[in-house]
PDB file of N, CA and C in Angstrom:
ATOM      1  N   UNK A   1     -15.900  82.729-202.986  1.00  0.00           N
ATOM      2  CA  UNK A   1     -16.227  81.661-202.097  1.00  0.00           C
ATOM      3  C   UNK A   1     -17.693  81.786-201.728  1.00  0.00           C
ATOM      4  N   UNK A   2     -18.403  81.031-201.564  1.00  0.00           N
ATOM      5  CA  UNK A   2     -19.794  80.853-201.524  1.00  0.00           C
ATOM      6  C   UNK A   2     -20.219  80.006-199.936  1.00  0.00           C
ATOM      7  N   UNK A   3     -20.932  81.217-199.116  1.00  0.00           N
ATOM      8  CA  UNK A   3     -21.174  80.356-197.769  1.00  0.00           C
ATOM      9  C   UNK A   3     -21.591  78.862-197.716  1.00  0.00           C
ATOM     10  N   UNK A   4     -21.225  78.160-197.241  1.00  0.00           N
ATOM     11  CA  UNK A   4     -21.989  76.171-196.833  1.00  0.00           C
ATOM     12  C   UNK A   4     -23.274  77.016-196.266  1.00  0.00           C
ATOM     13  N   UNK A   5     -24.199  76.259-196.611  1.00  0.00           N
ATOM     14  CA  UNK A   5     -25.661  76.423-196.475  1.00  0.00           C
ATOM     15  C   UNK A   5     -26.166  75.070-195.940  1.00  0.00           C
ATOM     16  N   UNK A   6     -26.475  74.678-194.862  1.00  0.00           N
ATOM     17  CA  UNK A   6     -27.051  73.584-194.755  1.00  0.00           C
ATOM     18  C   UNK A   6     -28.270  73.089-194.954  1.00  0.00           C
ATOM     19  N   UNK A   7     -28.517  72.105-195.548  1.00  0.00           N
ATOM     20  CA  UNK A   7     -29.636  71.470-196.289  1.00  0.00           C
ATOM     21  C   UNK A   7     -30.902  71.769-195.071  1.00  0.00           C
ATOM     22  N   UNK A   8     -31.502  71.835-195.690  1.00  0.00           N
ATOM     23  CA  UNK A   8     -32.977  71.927-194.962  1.00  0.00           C
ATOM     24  C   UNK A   8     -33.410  70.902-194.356  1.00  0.00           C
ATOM     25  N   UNK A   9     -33.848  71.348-193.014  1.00  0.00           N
ATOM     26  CA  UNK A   9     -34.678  70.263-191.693  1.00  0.00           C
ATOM     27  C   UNK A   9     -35.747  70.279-192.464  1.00  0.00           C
ATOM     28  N   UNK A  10     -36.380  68.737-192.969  1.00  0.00           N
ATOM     29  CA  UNK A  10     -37.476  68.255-193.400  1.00  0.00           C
ATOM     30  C   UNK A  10     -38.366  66.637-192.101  1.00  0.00           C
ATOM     31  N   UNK A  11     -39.193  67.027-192.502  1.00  0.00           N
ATOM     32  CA  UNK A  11     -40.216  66.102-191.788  1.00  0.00           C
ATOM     33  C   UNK A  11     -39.551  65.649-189.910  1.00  0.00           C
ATOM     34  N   UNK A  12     -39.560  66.667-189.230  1.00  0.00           N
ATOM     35  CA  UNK A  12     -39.374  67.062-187.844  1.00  0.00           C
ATOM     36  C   UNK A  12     -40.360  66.689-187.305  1.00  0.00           C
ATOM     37  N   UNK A  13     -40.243  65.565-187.171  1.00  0.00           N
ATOM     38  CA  UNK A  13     -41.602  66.374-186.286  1.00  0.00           C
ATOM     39  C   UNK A  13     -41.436  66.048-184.637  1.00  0.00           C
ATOM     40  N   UNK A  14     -41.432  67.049-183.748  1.00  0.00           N
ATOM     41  CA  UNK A  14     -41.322  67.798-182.494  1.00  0.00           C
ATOM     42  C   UNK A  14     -42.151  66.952-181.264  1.00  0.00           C
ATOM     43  N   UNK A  15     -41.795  66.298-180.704  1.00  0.00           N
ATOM     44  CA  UNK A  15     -42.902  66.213-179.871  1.00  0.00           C
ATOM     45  C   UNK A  15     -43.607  67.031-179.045  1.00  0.00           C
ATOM     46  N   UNK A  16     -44.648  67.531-178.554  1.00  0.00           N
ATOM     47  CA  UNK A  16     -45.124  68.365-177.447  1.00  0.00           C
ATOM     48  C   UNK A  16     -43.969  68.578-176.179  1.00  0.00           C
ATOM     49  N   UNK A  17     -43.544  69.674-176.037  1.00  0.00           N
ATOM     50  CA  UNK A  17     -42.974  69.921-174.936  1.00  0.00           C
ATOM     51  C   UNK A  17     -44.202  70.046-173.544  1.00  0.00           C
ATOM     52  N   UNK A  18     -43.630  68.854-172.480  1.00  0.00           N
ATOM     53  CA  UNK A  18     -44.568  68.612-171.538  1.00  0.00           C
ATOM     54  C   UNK A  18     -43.245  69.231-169.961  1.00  0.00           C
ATOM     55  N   UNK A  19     -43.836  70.215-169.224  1.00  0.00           N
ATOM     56  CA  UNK A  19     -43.941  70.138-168.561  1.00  0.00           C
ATOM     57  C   UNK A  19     -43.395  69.182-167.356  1.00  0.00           C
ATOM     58  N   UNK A  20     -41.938  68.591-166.508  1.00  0.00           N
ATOM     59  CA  UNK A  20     -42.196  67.404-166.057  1.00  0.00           C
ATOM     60  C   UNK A  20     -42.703  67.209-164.698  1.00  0.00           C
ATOM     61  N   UNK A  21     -43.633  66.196-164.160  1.00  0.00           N
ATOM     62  CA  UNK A  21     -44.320  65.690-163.358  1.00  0.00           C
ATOM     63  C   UNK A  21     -43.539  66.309-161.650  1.00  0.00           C
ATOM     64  N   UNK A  22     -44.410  66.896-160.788  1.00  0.00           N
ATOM     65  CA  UNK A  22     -44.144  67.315-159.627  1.00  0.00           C
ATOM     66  C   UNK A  22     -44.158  66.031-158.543  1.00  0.00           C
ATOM     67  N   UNK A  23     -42.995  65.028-159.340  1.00  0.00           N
ATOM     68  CA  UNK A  23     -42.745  63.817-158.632  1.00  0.00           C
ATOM     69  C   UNK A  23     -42.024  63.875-157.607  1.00  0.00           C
ATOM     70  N   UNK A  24     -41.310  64.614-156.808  1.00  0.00           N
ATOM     71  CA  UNK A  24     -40.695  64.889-155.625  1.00  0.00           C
ATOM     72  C   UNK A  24     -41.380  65.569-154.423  1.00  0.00           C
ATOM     73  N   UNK A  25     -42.587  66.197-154.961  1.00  0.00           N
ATOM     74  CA  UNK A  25     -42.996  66.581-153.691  1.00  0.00           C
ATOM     75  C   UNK A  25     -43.912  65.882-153.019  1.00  0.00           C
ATOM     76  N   UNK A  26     -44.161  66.339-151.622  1.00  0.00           N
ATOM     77  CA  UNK A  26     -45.042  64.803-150.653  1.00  0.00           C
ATOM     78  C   UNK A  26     -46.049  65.903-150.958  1.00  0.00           C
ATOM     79  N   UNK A  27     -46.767  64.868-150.352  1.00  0.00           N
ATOM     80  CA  UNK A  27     -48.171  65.465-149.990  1.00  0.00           C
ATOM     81  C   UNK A  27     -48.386  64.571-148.953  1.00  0.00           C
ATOM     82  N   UNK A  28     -48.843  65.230-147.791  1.00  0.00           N
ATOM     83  CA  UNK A  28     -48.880  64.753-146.389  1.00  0.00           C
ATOM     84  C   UNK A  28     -50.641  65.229-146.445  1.00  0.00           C
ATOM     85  N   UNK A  29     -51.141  63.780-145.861  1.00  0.00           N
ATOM     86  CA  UNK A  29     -52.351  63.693-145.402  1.00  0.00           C
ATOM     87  C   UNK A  29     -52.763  63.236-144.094  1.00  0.00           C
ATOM     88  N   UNK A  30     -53.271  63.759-143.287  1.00  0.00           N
ATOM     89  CA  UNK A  30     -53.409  63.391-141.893  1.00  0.00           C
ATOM     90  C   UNK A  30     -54.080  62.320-141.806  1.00  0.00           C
ATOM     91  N   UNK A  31     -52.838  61.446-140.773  1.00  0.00           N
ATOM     92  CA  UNK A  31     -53.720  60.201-140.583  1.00  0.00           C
ATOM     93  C   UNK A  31     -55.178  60.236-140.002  1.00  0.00           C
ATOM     94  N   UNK A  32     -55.755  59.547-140.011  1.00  0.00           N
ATOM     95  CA  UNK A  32     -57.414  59.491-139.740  1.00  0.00           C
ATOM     96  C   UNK A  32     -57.257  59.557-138.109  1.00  0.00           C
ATOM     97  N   UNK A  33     -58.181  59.926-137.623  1.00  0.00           N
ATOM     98  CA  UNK A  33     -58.978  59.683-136.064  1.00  0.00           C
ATOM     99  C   UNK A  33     -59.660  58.352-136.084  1.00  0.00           C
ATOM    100  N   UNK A  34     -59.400  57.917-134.763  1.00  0.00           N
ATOM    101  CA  UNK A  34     -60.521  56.936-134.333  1.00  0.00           C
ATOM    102  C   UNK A  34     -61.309  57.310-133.688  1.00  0.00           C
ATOM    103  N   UNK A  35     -62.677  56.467-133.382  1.00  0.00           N
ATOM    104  CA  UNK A  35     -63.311  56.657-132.338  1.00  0.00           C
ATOM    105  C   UNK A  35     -63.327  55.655-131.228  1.00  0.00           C
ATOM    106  N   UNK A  36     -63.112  56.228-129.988  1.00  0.00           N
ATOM    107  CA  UNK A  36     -63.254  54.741-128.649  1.00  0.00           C
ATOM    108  C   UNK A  36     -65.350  54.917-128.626  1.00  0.00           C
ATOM    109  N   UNK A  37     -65.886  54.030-128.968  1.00  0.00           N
ATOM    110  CA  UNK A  37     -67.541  53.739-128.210  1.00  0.00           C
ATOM    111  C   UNK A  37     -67.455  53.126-126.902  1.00  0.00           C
ATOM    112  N   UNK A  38     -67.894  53.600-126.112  1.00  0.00           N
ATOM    113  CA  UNK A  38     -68.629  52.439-125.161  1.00  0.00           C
ATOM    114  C   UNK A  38     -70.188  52.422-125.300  1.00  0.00           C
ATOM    115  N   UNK A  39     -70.561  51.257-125.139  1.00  0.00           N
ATOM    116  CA  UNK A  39     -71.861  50.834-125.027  1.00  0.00           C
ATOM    117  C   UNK A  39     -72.558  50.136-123.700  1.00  0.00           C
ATOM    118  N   UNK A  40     -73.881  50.597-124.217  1.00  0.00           N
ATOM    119  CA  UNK A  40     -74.938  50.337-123.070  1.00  0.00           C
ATOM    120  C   UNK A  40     -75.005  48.309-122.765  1.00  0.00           C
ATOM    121  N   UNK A  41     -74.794  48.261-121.393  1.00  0.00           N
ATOM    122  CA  UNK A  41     -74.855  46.718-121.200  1.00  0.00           C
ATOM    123  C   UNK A  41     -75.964  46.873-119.844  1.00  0.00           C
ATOM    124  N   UNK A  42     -76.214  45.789-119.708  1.00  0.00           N
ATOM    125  CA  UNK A  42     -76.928  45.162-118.337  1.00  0.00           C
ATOM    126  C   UNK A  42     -76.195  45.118-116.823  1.00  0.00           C
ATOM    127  N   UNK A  43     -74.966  45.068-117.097  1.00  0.00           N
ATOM    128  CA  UNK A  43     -74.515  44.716-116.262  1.00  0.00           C
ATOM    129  C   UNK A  43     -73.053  45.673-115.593  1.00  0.00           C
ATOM    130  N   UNK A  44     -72.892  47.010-115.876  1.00  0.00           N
ATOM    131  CA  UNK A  44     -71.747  47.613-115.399  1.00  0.00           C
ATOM    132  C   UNK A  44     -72.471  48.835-114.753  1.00  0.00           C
ATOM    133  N   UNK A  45     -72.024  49.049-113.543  1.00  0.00           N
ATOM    134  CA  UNK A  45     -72.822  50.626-112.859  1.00  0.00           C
ATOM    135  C   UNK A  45     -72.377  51.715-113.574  1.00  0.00           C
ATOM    136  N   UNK A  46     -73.131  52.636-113.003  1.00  0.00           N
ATOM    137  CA  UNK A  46     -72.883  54.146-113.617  1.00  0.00           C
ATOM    138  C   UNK A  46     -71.578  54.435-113.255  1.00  0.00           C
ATOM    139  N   UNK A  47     -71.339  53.987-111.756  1.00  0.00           N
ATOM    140  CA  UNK A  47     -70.282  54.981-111.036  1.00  0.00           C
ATOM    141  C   UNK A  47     -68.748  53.739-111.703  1.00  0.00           C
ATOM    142  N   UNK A  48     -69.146  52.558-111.890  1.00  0.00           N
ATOM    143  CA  UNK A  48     -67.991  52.107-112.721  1.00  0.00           C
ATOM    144  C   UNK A  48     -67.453  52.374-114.240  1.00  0.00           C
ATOM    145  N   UNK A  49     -68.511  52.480-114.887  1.00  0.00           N
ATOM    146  CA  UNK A  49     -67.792  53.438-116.223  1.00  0.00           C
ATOM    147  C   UNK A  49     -67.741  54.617-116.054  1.00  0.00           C
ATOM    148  N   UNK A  50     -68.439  55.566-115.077  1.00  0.00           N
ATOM    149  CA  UNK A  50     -67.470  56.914-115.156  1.00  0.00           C
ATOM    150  C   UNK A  50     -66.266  56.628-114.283  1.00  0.00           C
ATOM    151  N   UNK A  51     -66.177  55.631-113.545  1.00  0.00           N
ATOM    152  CA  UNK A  51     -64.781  55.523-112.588  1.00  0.00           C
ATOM    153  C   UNK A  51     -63.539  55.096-113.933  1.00  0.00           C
ATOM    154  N   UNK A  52     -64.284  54.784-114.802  1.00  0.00           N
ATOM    155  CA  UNK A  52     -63.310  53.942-115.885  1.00  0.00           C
ATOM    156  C   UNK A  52     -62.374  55.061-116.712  1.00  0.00           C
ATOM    157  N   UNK A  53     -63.541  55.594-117.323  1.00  0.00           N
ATOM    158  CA  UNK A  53     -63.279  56.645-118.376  1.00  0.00           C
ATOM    159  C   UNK A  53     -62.342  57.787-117.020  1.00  0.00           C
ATOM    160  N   UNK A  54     -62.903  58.078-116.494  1.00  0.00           N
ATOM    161  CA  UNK A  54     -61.725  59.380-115.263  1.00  0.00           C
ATOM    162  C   UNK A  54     -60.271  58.370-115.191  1.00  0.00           C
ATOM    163  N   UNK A  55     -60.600  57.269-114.905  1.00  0.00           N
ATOM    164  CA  UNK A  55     -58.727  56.567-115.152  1.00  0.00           C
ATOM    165  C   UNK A  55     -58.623  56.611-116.327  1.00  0.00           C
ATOM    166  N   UNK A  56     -58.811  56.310-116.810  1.00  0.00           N
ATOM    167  CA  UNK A  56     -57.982  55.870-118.260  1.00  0.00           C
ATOM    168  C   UNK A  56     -57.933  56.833-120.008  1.00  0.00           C
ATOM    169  N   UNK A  57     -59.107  57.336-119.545  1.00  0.00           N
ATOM    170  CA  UNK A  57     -59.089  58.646-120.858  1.00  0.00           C
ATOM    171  C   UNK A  57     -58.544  59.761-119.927  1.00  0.00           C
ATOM    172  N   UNK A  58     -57.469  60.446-120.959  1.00  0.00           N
ATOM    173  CA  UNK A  58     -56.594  61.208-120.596  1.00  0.00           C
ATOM    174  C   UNK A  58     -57.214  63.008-120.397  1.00  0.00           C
ATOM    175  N   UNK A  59     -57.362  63.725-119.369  1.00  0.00           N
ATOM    176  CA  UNK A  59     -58.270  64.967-119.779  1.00  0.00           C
ATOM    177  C   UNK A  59     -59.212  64.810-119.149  1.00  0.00           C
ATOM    178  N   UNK A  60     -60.139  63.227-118.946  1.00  0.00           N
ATOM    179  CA  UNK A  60     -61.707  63.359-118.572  1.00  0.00           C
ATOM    180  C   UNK A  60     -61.750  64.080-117.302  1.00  0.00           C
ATOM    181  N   UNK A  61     -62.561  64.598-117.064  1.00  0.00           N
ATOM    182  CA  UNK A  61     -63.131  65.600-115.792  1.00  0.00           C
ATOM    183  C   UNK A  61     -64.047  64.444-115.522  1.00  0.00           C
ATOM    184  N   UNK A  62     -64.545  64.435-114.333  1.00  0.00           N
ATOM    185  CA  UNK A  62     -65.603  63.883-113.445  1.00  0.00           C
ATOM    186  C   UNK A  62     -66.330  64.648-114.113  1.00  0.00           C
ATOM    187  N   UNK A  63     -66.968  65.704-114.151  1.00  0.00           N
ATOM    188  CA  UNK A  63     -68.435  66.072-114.945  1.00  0.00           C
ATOM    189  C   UNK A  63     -68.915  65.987-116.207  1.00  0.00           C
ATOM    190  N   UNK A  64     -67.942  65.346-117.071  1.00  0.00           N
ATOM    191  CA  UNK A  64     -67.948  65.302-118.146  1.00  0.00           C
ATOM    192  C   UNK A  64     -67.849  63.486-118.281  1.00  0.00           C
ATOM    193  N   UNK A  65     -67.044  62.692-117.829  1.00  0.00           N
ATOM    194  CA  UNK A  65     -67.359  61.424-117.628  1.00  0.00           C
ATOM    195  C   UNK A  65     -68.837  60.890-117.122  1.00  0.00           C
ATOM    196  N   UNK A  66     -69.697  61.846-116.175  1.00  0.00           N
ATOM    197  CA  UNK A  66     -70.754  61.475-115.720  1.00  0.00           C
ATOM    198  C   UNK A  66     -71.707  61.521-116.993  1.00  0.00           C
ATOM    199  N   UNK A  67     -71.179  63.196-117.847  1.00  0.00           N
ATOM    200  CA  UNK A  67     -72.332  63.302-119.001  1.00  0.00           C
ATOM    201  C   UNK A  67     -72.141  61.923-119.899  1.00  0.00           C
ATOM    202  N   UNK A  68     -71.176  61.845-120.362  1.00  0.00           N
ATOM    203  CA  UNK A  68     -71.254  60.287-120.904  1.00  0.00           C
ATOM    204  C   UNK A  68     -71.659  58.961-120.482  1.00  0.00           C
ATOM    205  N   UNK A  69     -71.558  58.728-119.252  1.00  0.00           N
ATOM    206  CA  UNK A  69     -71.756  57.552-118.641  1.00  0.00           C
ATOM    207  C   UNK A  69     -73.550  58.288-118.855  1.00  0.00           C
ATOM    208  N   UNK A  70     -74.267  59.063-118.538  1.00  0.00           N
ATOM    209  CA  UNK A  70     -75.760  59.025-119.065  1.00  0.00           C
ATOM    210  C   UNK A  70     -75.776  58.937-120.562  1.00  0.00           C
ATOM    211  N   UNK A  71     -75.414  59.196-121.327  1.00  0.00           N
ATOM    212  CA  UNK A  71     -75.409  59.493-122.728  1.00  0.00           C
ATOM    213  C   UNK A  71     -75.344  57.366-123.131  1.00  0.00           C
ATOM    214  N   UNK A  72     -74.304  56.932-122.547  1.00  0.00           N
ATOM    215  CA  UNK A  72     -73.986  55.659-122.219  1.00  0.00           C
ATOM    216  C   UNK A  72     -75.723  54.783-122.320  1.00  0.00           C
ATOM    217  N   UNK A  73     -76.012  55.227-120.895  1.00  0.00           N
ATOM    218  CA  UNK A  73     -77.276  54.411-120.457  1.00  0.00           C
ATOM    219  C   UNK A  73     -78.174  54.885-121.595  1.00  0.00           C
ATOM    220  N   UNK A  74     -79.116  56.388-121.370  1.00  0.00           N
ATOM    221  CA  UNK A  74     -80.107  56.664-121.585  1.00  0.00           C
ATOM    222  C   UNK A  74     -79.885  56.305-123.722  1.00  0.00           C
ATOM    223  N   UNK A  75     -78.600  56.938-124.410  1.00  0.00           N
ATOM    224  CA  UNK A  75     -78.416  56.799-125.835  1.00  0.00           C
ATOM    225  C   UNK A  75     -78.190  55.313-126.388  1.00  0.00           C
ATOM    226  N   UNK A  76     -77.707  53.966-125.284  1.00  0.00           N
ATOM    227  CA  UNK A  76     -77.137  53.324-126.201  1.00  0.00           C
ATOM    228  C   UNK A  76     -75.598  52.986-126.233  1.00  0.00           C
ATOM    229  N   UNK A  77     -75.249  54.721-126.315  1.00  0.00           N
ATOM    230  CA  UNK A  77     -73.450  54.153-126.496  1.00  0.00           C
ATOM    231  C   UNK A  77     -73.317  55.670-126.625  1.00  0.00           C
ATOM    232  N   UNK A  78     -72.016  56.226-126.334  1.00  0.00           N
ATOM    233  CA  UNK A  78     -71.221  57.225-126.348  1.00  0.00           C
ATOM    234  C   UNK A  78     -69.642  57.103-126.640  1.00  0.00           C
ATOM    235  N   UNK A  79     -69.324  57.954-127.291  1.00  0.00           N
ATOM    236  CA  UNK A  79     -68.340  58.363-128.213  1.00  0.00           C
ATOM    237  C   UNK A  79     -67.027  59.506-126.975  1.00  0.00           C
ATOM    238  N   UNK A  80     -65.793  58.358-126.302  1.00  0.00           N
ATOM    239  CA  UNK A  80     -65.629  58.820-125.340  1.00  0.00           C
ATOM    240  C   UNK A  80     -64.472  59.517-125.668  1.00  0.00           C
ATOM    241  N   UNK A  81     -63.471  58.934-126.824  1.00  0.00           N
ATOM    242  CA  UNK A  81     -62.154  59.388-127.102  1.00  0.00           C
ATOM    243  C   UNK A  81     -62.358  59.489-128.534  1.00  0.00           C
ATOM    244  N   UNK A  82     -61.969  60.570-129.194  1.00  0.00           N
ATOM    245  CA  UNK A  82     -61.381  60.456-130.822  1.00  0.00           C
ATOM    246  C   UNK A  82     -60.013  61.123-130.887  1.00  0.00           C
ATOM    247  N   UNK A  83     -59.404  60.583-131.685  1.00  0.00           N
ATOM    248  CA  UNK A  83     -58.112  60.706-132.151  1.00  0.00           C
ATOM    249  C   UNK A  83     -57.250  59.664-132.526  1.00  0.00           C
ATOM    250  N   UNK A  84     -56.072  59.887-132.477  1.00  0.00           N
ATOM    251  CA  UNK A  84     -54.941  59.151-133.172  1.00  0.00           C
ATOM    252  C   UNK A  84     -55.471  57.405-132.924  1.00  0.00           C
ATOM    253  N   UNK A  85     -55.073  56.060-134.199  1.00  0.00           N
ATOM    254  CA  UNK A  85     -55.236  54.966-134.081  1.00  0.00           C
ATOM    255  C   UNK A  85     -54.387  54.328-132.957  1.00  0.00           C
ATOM    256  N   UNK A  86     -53.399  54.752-132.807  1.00  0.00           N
ATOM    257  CA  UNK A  86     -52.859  54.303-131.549  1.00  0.00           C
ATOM    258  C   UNK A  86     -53.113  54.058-130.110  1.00  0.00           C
ATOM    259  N   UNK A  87     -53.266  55.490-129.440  1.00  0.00           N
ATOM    260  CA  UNK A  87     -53.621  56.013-128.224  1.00  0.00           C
ATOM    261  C   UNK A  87     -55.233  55.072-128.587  1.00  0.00           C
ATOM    262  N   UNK A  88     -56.118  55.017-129.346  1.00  0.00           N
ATOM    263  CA  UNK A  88     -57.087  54.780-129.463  1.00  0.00           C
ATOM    264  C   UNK A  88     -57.328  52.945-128.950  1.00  0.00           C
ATOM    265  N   UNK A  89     -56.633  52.321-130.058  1.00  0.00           N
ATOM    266  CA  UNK A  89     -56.075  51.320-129.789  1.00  0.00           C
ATOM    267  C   UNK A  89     -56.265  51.288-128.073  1.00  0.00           C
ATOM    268  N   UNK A  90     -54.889  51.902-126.902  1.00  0.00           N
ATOM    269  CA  UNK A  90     -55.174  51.536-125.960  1.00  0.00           C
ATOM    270  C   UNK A  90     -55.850  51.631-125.244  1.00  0.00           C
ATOM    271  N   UNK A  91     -56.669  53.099-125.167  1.00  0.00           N
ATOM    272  CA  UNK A  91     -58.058  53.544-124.577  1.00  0.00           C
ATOM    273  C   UNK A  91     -58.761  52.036-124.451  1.00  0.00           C
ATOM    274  N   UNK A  92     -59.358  51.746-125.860  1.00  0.00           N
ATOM    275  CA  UNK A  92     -59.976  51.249-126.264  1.00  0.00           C
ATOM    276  C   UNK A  92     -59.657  49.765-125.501  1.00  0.00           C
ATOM    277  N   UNK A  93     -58.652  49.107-125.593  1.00  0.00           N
ATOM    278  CA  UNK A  93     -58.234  48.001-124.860  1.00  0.00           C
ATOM    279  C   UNK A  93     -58.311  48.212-123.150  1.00  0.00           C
ATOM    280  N   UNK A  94     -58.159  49.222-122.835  1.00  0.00           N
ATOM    281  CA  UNK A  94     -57.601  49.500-121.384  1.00  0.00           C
ATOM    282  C   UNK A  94     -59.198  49.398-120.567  1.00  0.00           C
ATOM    283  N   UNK A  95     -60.143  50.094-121.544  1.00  0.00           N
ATOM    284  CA  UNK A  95     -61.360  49.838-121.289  1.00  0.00           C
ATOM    285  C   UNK A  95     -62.810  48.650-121.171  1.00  0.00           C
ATOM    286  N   UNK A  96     -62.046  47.800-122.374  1.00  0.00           N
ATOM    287  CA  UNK A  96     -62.617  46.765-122.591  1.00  0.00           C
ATOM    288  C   UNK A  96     -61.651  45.880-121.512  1.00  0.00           C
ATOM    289  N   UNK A  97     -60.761  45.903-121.096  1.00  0.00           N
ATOM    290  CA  UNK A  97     -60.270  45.170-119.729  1.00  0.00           C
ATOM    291  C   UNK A  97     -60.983  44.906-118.567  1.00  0.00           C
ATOM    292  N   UNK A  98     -61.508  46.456-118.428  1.00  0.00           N
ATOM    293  CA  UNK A  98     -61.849  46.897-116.917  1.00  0.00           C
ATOM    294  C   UNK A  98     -63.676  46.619-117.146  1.00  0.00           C
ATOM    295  N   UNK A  99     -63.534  45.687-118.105  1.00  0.00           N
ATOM    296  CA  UNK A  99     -65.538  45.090-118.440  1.00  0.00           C
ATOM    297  C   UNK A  99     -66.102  45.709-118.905  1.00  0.00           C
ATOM    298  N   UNK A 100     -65.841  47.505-119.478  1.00  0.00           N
ATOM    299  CA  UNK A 100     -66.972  48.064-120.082  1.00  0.00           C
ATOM    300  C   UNK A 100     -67.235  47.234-121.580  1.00  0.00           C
ATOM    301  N   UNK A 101     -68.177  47.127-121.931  1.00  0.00           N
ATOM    302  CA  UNK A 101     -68.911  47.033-123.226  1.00  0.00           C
ATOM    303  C   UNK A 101     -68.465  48.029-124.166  1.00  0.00           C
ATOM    304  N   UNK A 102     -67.711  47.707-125.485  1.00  0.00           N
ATOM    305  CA  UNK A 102     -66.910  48.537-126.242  1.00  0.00           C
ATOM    306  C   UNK A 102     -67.149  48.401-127.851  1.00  0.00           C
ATOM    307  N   UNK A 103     -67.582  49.098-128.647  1.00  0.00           N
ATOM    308  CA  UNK A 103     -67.707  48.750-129.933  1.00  0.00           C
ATOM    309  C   UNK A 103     -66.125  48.754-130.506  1.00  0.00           C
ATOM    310  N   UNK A 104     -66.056  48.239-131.596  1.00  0.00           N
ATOM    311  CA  UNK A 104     -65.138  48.008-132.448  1.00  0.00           C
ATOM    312  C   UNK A 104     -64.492  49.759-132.718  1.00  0.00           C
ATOM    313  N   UNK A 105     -62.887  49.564-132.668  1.00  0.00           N
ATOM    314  CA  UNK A 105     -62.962  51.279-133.161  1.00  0.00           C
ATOM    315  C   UNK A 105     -63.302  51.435-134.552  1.00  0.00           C
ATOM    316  N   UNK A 106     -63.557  52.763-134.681  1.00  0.00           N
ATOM    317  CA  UNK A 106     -63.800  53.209-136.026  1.00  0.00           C
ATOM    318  C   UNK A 106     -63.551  54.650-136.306  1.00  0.00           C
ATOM    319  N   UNK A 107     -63.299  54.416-137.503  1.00  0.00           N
ATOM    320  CA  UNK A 107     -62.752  55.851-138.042  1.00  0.00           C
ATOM    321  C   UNK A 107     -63.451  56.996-138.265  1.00  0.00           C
ATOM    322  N   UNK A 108     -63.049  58.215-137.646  1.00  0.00           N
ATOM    323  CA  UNK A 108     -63.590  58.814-136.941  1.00  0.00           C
ATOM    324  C   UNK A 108     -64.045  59.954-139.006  1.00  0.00           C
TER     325      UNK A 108
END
């Protein structure tokens, strides 16, 4: 008896074994910061935008609202809140309510 021999694998041809794609995992990127501006106007006192920023930005100290409210006058504009688009959002609204002069937010 003579073993079955099977005929020979001819013209195979293999594709590249690849590796498959790390399609399940996240990749988490932190949402961006905003920035709240206020800006320099004609017409709001010192002691009302630092009265503003001590209500309504969360944290501000009186000595640190004053450094801005100069930074305010003497720079132009100061950079009072950064962080999340949200909270920013209302800063940003809560402030432009109470008459300060407010640039557009932007990403920080």
């Amino acid at each position: 008896m003579h073993p079955v021999l099977s005929p020979p694998i001819r013209n195979m041809a293999a594709a590249p074994t690849q590796a498959p794609e790390k399609s399940g995992q996240v990749i988490r990127k932190p949402y961006p910061n905003y920035k709240v501006i206020v800006l320099n106007d004609d017409f709001n006192t010192f002691q009302h935008v630092h009265d503003c920023l001590v209500k309504y930005i969360p944290g501000m100290t009186t000595d640190l609202a004053w450094e801005l409210t100069n930074q305010v006058h003497y720079e132009g504009q100061a950079t009072v809140w950064v962080g999340p688009q949200e909270p920013a959002e209302l800063y940003h609204q809560q402030l432009s309510r109470a008459g300060l002069t407010m640039a557009p937010l932007e990403k920080a």
